[in-house]
C-alpha atoms as a PDB file:
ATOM      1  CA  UNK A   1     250.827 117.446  90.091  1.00  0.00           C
ATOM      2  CA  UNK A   2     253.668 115.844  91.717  1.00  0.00           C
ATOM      3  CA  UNK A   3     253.290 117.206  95.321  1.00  0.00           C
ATOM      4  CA  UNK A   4     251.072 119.885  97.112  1.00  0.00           C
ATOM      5  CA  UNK A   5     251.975 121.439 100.097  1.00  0.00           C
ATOM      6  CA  UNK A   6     249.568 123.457 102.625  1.00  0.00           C
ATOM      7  CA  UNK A   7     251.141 126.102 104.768  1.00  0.00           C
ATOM      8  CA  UNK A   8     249.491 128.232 107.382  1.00  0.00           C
ATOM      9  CA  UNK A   9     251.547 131.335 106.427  1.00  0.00           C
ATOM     10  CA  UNK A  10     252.017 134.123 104.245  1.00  0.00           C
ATOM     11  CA  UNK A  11     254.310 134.014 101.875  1.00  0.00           C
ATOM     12  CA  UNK A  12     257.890 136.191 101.651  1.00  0.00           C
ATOM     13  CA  UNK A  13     258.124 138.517  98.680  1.00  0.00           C
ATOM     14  CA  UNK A  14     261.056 136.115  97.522  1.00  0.00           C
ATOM     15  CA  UNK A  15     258.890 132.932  97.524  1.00  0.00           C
ATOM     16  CA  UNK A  16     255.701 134.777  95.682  1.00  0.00           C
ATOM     17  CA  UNK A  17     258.520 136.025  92.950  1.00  0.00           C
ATOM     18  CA  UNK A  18     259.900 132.408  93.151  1.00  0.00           C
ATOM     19  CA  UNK A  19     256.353 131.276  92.272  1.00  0.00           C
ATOM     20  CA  UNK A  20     255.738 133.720  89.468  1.00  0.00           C
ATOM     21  CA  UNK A  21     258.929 133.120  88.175  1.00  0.00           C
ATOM     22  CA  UNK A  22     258.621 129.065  87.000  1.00  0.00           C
ATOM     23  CA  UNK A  23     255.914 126.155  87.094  1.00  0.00           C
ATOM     24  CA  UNK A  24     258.028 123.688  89.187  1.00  0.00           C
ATOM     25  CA  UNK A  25     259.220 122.104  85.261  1.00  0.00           C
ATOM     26  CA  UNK A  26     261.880 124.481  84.875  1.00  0.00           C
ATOM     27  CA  UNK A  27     259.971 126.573  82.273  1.00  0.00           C
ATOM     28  CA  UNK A  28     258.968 130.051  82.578  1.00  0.00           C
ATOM     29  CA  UNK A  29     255.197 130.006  83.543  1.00  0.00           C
ATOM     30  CA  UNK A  30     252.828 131.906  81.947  1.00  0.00           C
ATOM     31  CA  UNK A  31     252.077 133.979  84.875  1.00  0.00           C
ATOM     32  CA  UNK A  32     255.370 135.588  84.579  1.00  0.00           C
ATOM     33  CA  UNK A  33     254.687 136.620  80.666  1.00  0.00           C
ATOM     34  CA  UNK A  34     251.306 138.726  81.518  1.00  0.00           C
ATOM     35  CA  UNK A  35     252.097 142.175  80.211  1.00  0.00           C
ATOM     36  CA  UNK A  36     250.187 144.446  82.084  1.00  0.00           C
ATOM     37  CA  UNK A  37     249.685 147.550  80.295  1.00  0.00           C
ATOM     38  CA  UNK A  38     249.218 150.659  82.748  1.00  0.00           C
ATOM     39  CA  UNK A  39     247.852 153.300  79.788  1.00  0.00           C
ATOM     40  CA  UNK A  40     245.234 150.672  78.925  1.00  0.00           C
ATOM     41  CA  UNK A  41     242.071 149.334  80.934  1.00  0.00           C
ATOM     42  CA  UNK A  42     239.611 146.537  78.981  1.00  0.00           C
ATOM     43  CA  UNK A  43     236.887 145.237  80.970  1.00  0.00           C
ATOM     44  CA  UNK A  44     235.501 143.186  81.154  1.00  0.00           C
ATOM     45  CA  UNK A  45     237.739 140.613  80.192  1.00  0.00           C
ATOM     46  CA  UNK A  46     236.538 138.084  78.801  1.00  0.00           C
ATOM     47  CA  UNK A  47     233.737 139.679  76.963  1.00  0.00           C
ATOM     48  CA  UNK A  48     230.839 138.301  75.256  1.00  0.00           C
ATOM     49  CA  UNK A  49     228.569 141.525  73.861  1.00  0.00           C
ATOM     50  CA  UNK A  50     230.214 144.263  74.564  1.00  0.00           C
ATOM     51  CA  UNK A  51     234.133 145.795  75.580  1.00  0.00           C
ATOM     52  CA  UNK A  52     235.319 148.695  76.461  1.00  0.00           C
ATOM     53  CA  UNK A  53     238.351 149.808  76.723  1.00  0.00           C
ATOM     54  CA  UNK A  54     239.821 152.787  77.963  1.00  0.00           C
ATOM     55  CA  UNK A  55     243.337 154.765  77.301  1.00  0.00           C
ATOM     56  CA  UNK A  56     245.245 157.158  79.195  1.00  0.00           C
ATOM     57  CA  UNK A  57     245.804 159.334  75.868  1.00  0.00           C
ATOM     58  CA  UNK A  58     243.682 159.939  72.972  1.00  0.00           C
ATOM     59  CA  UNK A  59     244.363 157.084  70.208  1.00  0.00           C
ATOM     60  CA  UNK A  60     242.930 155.082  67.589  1.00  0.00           C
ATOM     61  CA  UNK A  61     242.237 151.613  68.095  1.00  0.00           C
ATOM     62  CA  UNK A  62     242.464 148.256  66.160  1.00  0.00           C
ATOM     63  CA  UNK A  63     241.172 144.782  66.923  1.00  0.00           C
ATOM     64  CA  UNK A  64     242.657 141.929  65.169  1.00  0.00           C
ATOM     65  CA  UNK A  65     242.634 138.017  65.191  1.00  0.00           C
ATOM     66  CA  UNK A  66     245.330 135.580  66.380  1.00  0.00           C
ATOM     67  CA  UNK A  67     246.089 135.588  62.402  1.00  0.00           C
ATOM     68  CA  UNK A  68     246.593 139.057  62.158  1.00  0.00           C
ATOM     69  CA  UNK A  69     243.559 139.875  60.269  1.00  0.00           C
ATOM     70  CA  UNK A  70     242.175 143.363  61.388  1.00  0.00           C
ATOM     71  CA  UNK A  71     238.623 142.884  62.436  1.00  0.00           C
ATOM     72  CA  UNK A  72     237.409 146.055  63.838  1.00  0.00           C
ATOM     73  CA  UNK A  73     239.142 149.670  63.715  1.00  0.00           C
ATOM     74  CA  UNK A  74     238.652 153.216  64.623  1.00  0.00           C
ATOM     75  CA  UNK A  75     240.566 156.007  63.171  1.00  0.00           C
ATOM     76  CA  UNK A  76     239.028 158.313  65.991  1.00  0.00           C
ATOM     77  CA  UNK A  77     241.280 159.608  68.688  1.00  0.00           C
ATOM     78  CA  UNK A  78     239.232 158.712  71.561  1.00  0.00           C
ATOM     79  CA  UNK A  79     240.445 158.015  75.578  1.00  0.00           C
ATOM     80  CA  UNK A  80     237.169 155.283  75.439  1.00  0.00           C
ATOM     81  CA  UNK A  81     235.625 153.055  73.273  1.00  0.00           C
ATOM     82  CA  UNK A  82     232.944 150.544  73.682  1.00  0.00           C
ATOM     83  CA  UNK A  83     233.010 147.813  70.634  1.00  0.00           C
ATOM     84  CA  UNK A  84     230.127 145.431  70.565  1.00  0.00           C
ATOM     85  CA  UNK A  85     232.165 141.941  70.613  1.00  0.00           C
ATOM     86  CA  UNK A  86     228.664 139.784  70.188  1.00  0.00           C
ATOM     87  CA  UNK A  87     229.275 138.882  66.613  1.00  0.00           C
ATOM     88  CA  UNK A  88     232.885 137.851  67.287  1.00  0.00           C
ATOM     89  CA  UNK A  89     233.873 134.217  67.187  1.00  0.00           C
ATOM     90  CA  UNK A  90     235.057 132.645  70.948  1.00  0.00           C
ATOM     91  CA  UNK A  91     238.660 133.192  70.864  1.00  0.00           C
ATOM     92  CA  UNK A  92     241.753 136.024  71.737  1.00  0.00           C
ATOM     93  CA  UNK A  93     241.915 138.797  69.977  1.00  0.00           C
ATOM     94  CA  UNK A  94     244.714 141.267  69.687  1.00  0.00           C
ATOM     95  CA  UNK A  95     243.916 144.831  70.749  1.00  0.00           C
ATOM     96  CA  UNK A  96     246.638 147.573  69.126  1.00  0.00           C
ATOM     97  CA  UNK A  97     246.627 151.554  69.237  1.00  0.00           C
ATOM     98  CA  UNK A  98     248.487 154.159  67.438  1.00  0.00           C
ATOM     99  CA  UNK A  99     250.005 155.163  70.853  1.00  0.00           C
ATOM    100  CA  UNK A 100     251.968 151.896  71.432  1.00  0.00           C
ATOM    101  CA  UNK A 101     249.404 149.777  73.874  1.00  0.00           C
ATOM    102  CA  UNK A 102     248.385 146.464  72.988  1.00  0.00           C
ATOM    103  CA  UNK A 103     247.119 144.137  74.966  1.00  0.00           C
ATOM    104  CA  UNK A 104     244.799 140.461  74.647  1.00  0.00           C
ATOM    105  CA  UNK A 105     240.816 140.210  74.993  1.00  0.00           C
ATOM    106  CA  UNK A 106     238.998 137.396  75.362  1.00  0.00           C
ATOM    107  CA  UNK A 107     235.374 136.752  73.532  1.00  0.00           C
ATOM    108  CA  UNK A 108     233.503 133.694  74.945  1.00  0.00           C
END
């Protein structure tokens, strides 16, 4: 860190989009890149025995690694699942339905 500043005052809307928008190195920060998904709730986030996740339409649900390698899976068209994530390694996972969510879970 090159330089912190501490102000006694909210921020505008500009300078909180300014702050989401880049890190200060003229790359896009990661904050910006989050892709909330509004149809799809996973708590809790990261997990360690147990997720669940719940969906604004029935779908099926997939869980796969950062490789791509499908882990767990339900052909069930369900609004809510809980998966038991205690046998999972540490890491992200990928979380895909058949209705076009996806979204990232993390197992510690």
């Amino acid at each position: 860190m090159d330089e912190l500043r501490i102000f006694n005052q909210a921020l505008t809307e500009e300078e909180v989009g300014l702050l989401y928008e880049f890190d200060g190195c003229g790359t896009q920060s990661s904050v910006s890149q989050i892709d909330i998904q509004p149809g799809m709730t996973i708590f809790p986030n990261p997990a360690r025995d147990n997720v669940k996740v719940a969906l604004e339409v029935p779908s099926s649900l997939q869980i796969a690694r950062s490789d791509g390698v499908i882990i767990w899976s339900s052909r069930e068209m369900k609004t809510s699942f809980t998966i038991s994530t205690g046998h999972f390694a540490p890491g992200l996972y990928l979380i895909n339905t058949d209705s076009g969510f996806s979204d990232r879970i993390e197992v510690s």
